[in-house]
C-alpha atoms as a PDB file:
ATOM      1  CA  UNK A   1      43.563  49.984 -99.278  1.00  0.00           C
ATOM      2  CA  UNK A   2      40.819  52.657 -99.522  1.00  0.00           C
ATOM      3  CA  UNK A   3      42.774  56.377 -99.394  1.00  0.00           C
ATOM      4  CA  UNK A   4      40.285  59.177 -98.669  1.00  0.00           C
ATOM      5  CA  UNK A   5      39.585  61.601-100.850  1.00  0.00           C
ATOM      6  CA  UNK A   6      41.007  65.571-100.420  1.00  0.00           C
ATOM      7  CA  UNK A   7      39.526  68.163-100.405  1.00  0.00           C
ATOM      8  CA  UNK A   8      35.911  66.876 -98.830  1.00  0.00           C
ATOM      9  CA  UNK A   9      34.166  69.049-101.787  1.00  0.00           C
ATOM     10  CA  UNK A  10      32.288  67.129-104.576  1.00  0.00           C
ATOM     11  CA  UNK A  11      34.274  66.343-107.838  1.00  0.00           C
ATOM     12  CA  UNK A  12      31.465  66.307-109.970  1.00  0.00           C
ATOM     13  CA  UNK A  13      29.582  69.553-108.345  1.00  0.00           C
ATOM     14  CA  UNK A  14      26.265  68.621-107.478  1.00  0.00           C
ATOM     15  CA  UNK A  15      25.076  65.917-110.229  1.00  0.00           C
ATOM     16  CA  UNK A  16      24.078  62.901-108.573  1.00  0.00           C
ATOM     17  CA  UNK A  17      22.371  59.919-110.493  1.00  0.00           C
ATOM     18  CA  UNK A  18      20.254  57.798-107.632  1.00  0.00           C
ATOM     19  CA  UNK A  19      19.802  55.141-110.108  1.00  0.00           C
ATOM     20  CA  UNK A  20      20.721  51.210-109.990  1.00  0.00           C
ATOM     21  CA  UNK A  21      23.200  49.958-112.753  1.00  0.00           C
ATOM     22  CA  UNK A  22      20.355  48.446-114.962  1.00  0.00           C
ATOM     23  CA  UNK A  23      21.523  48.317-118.989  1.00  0.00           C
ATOM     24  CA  UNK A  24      17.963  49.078-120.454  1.00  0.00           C
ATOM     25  CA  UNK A  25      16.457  46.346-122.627  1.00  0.00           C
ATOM     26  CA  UNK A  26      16.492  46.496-126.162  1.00  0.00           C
ATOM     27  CA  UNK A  27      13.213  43.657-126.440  1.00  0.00           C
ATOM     28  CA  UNK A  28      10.430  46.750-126.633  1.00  0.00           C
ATOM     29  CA  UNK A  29      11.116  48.376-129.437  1.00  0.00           C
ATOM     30  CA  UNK A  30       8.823  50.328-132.086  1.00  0.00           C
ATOM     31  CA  UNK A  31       7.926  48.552-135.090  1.00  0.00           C
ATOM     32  CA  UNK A  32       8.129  44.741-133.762  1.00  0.00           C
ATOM     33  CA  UNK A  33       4.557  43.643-134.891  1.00  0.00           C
ATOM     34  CA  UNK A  34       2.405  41.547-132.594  1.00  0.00           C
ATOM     35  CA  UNK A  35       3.183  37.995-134.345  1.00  0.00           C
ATOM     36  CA  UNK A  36       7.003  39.151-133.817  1.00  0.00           C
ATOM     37  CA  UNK A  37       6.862  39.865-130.261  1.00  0.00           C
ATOM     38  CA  UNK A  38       5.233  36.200-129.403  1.00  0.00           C
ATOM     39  CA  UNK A  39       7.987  34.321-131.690  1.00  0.00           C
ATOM     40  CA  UNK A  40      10.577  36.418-129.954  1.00  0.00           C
ATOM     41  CA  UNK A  41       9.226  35.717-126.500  1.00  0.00           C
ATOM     42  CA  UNK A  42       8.963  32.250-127.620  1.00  0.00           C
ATOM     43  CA  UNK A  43      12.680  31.805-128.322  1.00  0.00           C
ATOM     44  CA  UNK A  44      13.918  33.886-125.437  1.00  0.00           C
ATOM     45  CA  UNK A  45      12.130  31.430-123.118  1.00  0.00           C
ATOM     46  CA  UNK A  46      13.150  28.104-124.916  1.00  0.00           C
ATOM     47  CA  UNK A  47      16.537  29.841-124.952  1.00  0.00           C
ATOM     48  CA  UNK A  48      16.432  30.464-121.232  1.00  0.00           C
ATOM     49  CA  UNK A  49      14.521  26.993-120.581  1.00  0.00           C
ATOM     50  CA  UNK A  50      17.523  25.457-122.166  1.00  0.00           C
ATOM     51  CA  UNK A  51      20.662  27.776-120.314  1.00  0.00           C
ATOM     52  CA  UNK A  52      18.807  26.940-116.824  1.00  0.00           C
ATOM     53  CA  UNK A  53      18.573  22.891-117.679  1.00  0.00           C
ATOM     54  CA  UNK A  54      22.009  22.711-119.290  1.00  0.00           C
ATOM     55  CA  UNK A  55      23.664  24.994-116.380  1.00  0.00           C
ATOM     56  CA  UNK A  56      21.788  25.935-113.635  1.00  0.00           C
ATOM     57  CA  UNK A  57      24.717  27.140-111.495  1.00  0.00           C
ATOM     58  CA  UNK A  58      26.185  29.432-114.293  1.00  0.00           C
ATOM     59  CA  UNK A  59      24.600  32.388-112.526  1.00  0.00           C
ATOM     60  CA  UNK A  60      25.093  35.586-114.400  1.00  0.00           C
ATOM     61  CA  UNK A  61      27.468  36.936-111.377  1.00  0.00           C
ATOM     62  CA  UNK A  62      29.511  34.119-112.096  1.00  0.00           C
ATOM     63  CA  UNK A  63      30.268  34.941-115.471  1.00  0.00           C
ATOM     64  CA  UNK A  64      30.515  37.994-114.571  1.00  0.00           C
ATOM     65  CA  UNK A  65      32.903  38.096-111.864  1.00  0.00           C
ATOM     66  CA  UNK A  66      34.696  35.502-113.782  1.00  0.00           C
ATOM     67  CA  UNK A  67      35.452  37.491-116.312  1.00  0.00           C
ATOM     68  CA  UNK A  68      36.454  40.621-114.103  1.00  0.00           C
ATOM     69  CA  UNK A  69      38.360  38.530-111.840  1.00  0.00           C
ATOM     70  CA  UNK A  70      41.018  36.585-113.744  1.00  0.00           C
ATOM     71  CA  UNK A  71      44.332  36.883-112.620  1.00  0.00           C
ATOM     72  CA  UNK A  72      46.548  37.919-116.024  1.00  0.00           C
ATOM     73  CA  UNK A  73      44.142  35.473-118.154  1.00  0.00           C
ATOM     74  CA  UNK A  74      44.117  32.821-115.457  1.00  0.00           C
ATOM     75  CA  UNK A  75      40.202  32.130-114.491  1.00  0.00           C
ATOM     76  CA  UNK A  76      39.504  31.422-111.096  1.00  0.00           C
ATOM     77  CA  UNK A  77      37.001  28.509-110.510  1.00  0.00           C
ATOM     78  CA  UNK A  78      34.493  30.624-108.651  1.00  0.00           C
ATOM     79  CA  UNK A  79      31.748  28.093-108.450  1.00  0.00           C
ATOM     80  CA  UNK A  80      34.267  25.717-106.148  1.00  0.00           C
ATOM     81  CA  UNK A  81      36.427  28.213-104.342  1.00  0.00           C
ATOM     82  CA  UNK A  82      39.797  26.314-105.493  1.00  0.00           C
ATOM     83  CA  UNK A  83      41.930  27.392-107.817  1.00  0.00           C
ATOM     84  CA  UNK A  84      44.274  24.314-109.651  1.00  0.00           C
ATOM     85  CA  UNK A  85      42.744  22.145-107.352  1.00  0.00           C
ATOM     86  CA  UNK A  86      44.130  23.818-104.300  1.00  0.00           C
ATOM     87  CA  UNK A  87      41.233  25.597-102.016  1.00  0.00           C
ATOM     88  CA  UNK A  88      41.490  29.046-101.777  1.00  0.00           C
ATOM     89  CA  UNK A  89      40.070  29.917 -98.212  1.00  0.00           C
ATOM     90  CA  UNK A  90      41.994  27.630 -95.741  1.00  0.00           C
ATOM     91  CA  UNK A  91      40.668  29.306 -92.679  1.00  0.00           C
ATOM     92  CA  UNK A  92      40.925  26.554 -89.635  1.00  0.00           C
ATOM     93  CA  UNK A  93      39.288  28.472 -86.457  1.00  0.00           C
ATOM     94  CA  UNK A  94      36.153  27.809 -85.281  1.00  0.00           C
ATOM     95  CA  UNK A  95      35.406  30.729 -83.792  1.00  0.00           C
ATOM     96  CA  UNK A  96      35.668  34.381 -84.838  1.00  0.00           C
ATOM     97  CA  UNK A  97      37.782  37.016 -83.682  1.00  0.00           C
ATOM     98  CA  UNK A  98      36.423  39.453 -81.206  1.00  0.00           C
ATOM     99  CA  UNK A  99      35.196  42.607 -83.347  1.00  0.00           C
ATOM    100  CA  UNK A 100      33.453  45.612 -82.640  1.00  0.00           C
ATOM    101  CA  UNK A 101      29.377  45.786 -82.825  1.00  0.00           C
ATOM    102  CA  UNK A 102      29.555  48.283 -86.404  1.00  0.00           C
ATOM    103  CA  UNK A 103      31.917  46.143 -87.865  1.00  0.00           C
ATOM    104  CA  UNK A 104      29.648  42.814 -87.010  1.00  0.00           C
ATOM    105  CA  UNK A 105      26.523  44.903 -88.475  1.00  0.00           C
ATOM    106  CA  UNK A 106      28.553  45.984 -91.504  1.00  0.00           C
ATOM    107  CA  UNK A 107      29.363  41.967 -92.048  1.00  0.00           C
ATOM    108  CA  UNK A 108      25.827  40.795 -91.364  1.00  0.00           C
ATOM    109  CA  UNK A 109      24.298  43.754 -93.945  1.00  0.00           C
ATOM    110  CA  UNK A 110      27.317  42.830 -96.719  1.00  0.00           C
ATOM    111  CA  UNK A 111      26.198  39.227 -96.305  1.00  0.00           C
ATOM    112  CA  UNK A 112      21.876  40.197 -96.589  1.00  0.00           C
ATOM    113  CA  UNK A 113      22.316  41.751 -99.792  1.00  0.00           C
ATOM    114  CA  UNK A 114      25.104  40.485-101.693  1.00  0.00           C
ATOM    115  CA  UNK A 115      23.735  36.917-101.437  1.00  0.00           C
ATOM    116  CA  UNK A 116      24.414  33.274-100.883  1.00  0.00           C
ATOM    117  CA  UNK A 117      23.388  29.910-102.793  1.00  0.00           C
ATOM    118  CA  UNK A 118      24.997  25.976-102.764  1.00  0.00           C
ATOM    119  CA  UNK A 119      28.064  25.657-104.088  1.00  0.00           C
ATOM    120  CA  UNK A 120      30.050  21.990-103.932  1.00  0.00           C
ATOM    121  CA  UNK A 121      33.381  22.278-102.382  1.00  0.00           C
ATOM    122  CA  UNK A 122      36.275  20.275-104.885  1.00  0.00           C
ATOM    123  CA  UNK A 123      38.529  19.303-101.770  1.00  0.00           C
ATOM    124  CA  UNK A 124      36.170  18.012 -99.231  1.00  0.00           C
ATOM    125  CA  UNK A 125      32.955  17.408-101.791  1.00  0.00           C
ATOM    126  CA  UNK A 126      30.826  18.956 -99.957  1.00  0.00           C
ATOM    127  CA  UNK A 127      28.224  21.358-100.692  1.00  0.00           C
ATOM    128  CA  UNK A 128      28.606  24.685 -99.071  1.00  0.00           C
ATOM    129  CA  UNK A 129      26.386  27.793 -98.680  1.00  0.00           C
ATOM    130  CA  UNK A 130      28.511  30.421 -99.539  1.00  0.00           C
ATOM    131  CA  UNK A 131      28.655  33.807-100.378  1.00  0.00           C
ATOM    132  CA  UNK A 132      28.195  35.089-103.938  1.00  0.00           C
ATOM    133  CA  UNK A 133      30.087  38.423-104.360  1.00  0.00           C
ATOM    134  CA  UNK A 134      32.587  38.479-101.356  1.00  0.00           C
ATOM    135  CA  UNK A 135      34.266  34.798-100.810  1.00  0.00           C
ATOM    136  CA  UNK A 136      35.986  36.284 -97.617  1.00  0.00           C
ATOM    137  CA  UNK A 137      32.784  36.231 -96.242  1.00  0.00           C
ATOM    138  CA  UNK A 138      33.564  32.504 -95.951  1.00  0.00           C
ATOM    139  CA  UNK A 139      36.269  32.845 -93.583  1.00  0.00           C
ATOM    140  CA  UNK A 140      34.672  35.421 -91.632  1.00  0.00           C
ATOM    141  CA  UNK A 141      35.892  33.311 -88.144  1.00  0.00           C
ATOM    142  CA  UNK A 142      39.560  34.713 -89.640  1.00  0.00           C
ATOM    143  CA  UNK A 143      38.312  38.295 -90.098  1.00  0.00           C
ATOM    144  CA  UNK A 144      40.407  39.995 -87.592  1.00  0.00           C
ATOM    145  CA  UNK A 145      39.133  43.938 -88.213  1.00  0.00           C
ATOM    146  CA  UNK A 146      40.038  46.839 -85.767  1.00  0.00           C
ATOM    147  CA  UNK A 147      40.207  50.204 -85.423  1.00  0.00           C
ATOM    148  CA  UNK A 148      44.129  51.097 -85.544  1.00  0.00           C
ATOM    149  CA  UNK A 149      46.465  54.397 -86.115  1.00  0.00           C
ATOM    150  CA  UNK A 150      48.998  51.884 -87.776  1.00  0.00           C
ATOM    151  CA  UNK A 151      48.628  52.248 -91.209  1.00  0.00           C
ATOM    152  CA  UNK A 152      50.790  52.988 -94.132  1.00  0.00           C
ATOM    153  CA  UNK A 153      52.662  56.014 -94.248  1.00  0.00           C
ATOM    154  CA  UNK A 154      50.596  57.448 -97.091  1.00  0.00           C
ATOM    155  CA  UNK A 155      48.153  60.774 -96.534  1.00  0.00           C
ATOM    156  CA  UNK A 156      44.569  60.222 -95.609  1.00  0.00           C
ATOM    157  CA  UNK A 157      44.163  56.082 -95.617  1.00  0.00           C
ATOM    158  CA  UNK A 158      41.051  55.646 -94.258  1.00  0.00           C
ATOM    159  CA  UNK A 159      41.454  51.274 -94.500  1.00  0.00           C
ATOM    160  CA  UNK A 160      43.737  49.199 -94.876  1.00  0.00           C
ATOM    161  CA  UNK A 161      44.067  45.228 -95.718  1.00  0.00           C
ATOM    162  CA  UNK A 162      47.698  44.183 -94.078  1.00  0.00           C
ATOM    163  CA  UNK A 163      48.969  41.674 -96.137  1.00  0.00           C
ATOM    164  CA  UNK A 164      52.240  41.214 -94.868  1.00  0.00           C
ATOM    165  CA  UNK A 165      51.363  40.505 -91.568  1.00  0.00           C
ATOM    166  CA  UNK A 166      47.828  38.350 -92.325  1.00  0.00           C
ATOM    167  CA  UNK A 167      47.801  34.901 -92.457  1.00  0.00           C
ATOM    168  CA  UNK A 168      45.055  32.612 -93.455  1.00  0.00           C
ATOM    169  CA  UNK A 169      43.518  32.821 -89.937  1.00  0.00           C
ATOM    170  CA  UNK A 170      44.392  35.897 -89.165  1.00  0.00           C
ATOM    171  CA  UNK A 171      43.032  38.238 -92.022  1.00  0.00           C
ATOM    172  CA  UNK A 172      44.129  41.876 -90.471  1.00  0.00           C
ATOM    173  CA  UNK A 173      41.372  44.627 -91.639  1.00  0.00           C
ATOM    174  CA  UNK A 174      43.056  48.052 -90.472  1.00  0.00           C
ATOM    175  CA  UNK A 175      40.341  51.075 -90.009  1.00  0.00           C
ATOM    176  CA  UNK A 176      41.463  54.501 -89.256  1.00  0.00           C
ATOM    177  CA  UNK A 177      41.128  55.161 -85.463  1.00  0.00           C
ATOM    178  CA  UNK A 178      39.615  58.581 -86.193  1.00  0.00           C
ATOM    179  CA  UNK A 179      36.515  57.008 -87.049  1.00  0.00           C
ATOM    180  CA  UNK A 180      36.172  54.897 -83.686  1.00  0.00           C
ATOM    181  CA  UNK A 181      34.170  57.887 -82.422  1.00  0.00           C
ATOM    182  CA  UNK A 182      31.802  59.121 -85.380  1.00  0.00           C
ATOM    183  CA  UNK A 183      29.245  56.751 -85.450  1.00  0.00           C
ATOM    184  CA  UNK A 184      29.372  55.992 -89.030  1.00  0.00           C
ATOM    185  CA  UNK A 185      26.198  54.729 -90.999  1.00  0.00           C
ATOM    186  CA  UNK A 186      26.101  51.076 -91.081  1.00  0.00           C
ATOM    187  CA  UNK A 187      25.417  51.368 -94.716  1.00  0.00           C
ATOM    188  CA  UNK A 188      28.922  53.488 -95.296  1.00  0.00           C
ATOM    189  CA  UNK A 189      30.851  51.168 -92.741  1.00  0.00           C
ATOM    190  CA  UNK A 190      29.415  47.991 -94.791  1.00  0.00           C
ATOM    191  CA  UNK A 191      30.763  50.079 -98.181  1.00  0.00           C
ATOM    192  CA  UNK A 192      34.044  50.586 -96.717  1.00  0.00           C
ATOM    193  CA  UNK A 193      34.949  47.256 -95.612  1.00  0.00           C
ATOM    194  CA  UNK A 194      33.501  45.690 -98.851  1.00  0.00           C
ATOM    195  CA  UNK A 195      36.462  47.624-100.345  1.00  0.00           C
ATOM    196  CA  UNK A 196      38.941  45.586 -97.949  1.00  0.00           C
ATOM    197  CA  UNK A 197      37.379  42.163 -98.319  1.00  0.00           C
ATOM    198  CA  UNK A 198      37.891  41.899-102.259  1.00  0.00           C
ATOM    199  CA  UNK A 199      41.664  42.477-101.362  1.00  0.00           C
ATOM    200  CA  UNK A 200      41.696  39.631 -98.499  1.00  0.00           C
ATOM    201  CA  UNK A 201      40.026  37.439-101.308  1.00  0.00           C
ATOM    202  CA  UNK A 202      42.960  38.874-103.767  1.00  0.00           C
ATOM    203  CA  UNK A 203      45.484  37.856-100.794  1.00  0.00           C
ATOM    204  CA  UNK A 204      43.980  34.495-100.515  1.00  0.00           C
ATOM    205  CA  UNK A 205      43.981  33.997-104.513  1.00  0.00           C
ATOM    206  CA  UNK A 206      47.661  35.106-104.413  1.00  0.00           C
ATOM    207  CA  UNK A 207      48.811  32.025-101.827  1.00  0.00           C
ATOM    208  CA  UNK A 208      47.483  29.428-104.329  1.00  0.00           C
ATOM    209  CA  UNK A 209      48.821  31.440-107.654  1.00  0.00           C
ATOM    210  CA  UNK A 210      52.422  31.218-107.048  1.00  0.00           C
ATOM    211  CA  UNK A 211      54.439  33.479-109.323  1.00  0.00           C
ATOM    212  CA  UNK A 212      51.332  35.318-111.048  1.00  0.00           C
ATOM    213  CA  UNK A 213      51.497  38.817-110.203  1.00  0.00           C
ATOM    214  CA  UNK A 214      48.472  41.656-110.222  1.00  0.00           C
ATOM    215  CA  UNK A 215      49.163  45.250-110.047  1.00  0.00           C
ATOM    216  CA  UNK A 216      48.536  47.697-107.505  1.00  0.00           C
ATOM    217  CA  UNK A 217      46.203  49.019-109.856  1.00  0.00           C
ATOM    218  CA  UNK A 218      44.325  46.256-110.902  1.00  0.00           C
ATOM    219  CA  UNK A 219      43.761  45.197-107.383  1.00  0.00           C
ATOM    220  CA  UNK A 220      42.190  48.389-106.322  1.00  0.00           C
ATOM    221  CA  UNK A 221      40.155  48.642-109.662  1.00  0.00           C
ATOM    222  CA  UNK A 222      38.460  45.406-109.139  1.00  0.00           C
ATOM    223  CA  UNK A 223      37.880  46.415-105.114  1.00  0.00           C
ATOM    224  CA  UNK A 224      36.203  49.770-106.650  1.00  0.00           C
ATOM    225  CA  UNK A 225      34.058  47.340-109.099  1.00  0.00           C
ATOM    226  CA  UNK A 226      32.750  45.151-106.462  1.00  0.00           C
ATOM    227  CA  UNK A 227      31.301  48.106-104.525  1.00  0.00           C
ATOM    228  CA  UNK A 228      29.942  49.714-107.485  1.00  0.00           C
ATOM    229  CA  UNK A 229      28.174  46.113-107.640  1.00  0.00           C
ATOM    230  CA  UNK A 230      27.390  46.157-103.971  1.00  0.00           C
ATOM    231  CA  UNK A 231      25.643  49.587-104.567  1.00  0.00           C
ATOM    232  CA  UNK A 232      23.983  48.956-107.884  1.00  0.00           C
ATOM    233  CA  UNK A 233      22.281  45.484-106.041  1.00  0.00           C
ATOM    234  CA  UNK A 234      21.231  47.121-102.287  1.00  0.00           C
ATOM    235  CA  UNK A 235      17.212  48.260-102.230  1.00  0.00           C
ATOM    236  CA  UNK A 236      16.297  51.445-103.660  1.00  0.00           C
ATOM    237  CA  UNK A 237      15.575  53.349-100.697  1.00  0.00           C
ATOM    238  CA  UNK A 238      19.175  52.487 -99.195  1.00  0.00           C
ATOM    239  CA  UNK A 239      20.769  53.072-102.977  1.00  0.00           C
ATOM    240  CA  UNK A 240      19.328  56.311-102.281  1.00  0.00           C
ATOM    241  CA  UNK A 241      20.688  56.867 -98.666  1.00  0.00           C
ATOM    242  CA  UNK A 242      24.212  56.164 -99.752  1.00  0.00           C
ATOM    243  CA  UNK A 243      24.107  58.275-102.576  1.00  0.00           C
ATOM    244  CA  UNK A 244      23.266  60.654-100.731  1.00  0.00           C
ATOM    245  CA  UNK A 245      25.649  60.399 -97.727  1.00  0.00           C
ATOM    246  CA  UNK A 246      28.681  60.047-100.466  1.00  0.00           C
ATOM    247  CA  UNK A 247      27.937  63.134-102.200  1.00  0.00           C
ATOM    248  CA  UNK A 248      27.600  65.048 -98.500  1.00  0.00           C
ATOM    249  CA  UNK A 249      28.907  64.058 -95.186  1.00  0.00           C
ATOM    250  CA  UNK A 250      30.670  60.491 -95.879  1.00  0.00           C
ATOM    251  CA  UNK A 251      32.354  62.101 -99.283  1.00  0.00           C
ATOM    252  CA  UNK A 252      35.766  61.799 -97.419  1.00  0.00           C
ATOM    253  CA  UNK A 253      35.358  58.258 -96.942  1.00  0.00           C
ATOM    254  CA  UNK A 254      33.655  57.556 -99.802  1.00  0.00           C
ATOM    255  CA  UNK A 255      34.257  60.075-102.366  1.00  0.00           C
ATOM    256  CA  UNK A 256      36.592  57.765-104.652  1.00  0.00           C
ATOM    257  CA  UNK A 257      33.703  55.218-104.901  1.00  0.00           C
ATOM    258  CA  UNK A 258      30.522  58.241-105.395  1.00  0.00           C
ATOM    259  CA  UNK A 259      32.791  59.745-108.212  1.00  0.00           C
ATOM    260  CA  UNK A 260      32.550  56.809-110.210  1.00  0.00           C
ATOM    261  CA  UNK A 261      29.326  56.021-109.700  1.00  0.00           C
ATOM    262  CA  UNK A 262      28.969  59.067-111.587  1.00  0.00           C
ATOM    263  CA  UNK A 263      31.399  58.044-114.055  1.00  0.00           C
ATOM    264  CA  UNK A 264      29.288  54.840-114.412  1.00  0.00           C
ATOM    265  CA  UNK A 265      27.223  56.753-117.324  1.00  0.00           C
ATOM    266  CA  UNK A 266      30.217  56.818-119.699  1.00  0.00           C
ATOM    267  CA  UNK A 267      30.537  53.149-119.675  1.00  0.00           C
ATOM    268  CA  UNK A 268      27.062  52.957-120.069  1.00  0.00           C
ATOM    269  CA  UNK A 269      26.749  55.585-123.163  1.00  0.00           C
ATOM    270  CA  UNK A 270      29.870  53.667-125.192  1.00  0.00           C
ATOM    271  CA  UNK A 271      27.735  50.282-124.816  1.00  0.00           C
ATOM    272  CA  UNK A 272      24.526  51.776-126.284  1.00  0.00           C
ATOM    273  CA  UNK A 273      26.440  53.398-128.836  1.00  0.00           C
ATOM    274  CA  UNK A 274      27.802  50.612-129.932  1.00  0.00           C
ATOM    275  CA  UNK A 275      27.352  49.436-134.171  1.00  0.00           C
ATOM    276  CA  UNK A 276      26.246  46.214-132.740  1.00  0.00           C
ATOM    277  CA  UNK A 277      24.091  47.412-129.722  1.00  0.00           C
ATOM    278  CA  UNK A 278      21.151  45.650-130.793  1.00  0.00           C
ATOM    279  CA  UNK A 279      22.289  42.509-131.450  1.00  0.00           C
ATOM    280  CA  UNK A 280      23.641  42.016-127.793  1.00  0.00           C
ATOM    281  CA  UNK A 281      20.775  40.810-125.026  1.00  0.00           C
ATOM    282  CA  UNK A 282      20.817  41.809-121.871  1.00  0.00           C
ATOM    283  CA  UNK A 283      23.583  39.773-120.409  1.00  0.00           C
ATOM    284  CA  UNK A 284      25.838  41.025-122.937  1.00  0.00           C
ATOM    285  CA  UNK A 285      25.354  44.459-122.355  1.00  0.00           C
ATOM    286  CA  UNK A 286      25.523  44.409-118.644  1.00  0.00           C
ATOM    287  CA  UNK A 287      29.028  42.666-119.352  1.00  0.00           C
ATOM    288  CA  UNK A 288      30.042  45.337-122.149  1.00  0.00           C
ATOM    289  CA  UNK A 289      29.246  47.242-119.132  1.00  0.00           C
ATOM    290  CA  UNK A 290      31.285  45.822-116.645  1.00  0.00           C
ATOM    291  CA  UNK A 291      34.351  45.483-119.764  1.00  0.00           C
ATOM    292  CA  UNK A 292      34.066  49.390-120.355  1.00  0.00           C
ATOM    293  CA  UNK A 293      33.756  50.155-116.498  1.00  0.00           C
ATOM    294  CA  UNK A 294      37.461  48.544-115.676  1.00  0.00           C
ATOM    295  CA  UNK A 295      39.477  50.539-117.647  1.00  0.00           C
ATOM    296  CA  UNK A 296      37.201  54.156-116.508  1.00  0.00           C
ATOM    297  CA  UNK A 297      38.112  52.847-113.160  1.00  0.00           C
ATOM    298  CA  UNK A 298      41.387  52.195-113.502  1.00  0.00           C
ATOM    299  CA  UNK A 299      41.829  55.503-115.511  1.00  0.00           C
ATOM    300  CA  UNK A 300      40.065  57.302-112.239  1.00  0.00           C
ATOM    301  CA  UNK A 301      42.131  55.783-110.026  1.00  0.00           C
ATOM    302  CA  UNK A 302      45.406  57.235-111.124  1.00  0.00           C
ATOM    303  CA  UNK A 303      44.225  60.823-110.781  1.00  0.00           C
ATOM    304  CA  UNK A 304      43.952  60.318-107.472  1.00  0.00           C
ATOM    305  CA  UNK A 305      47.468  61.252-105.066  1.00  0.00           C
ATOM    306  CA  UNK A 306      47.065  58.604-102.399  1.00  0.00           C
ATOM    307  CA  UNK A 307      47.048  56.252-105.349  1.00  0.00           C
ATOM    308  CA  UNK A 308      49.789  57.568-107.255  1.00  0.00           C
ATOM    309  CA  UNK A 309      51.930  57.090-103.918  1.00  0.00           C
ATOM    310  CA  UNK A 310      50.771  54.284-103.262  1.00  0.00           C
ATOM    311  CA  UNK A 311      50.921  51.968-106.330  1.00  0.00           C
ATOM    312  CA  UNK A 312      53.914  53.767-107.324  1.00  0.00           C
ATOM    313  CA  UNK A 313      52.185  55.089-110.360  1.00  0.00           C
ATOM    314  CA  UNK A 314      54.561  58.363-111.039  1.00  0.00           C
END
């Protein structure tokens, strides 16, 4: 569920960082002579030789969304889309449902930049090209998303995932009917259904894990993760748009998501502070990152009304 944020006004006044999430390297530093630099090179590329050859599918979004997506310490097989040997996205239909032209644009963009790449199926053994950060991308034929004034009886939800009435082939994707009319950026339409898809993947997770439960609240902190990922990975010159349209005229829609792209810094600061900072390469960092980002977001999250109401947080 994404609740819009009141008042429209910018929580943050008018800072804005139009910067990708990029944990700076620590390889350049003074006083590494010139002898040093080639041995170091040396090892990082035997080192990296060695990781590609012994795994070349261990992408570092895998281990990263491994580690931010396990379900109370259970990991989820990522690279086969099952989960104790049971596959997650069941969706039969062979054709998809009848959606509006944004909401086919907002797919097609969410698919461009998050990526794809070959991924061998458990259950039917058969290599797949499927998508990297959004699995309900796979079972975009069940995708059923419309513009509806049905949504929960909380104040200002501006989407809505409904679980109780979805199925595996019919994944229902609520969007307030106020926006039917706006013409809203493909770029912010794209950002607020990438919110909604990480909870159909949740819902699909949840069929298979029978008995493991996930808060409210740690369902909408990983949905506020992946689009801080979405954001940090689009071009520069769209990172830039949306930025920009977050902090002004989309800041209703989006305000949740700009604030904490703000709050990204604090995560960052705490991991180059750290006694050990430069001992950790770069993967390490940008996973301290991720680590110190879930409980910001989480901590965000509860300051907000919609939330409270919503996750039952009082």
């Amino acid at each position: 569920m994404l609740i819009l944020k009141v008042p429209k006004e910018d929580y943050f006044g008018n800072k804005i960082y139009n910067k990708p999430i990029v944990i700076k390297s620590i390889y350049c530093q003074k006083g590494i002579t010139k002898l040093g630099i080639i041995v170091f090179t040396g090892i990082i590329l035997f080192i990296t030789i060695a990781v590609f050859i012994l795994n070349r599918n261990d992408t570092l979004f895998n281990r990263i969304y491994t580690l931010i997506s396990s379900r109370n310490g259970q990991k989820v097989n990522s690279k086969l889309e099952t989960f104790n040997g049971q596959p997650i996205n069941s969706c039969t239909r062979n054709t998809p449902f009848p959606i509006a032209p944004e909401f086919e644009r907002a797919l097609s963009l969410l698919d461009q930049r998050s990526g794809r790449e070959e991924r061998v199926n458990e259950v039917t053994k058969v290599t797949e090209n499927v998508s990297i950060y959004f699995p309900a991308l796979n079972v975009r034929n069940c995708l059923n998303i419309m513009y509806s004034d049905n949504m929960p009886n909380i104040d200002h939800v501006g989407a809505w995932f409904d679980s109780e009435n979805s199925t595996p082939n019919d994944l229902i994707i609520k969007i307030n009917s106020t926006y039917q009319n706006q013409h809203i950026d493909d770029l912010v339409m794209a950002m607020l259904l990438a919110h909604e898809l990480v909870h159909v993947d949740q819902f699909n997770h949840s069929r298979v894990t029978p008995g493991v439960k996930w808060t409210c609240l740690d369902q909408e902190s990983e949905a506020f993760i992946m689009q801080l990922k979405l954001l940090a990975i689009l071009h520069p010159d769209e990172q830039t748009k949306l930025t920009k349209l977050m902090k002004s005229e989309y800041y209703y829609i989006l305000g949740t998501l700009y604030d904490l792209w703000i709050l990204q810094d604090k995560a960052y600061t705490i991991c180059n502070e750290s006694k050990d900072k430069n001992s950790l390469d770069q993967n390490s960092q940008n996973i301290c990152f991720w680590q110190q980002m879930e409980p910001i977001t989480k901590a965000y999250i509860q300051t907000i009304p919609g939330y409270q109401q919503s996750c039952k947080l009082f």
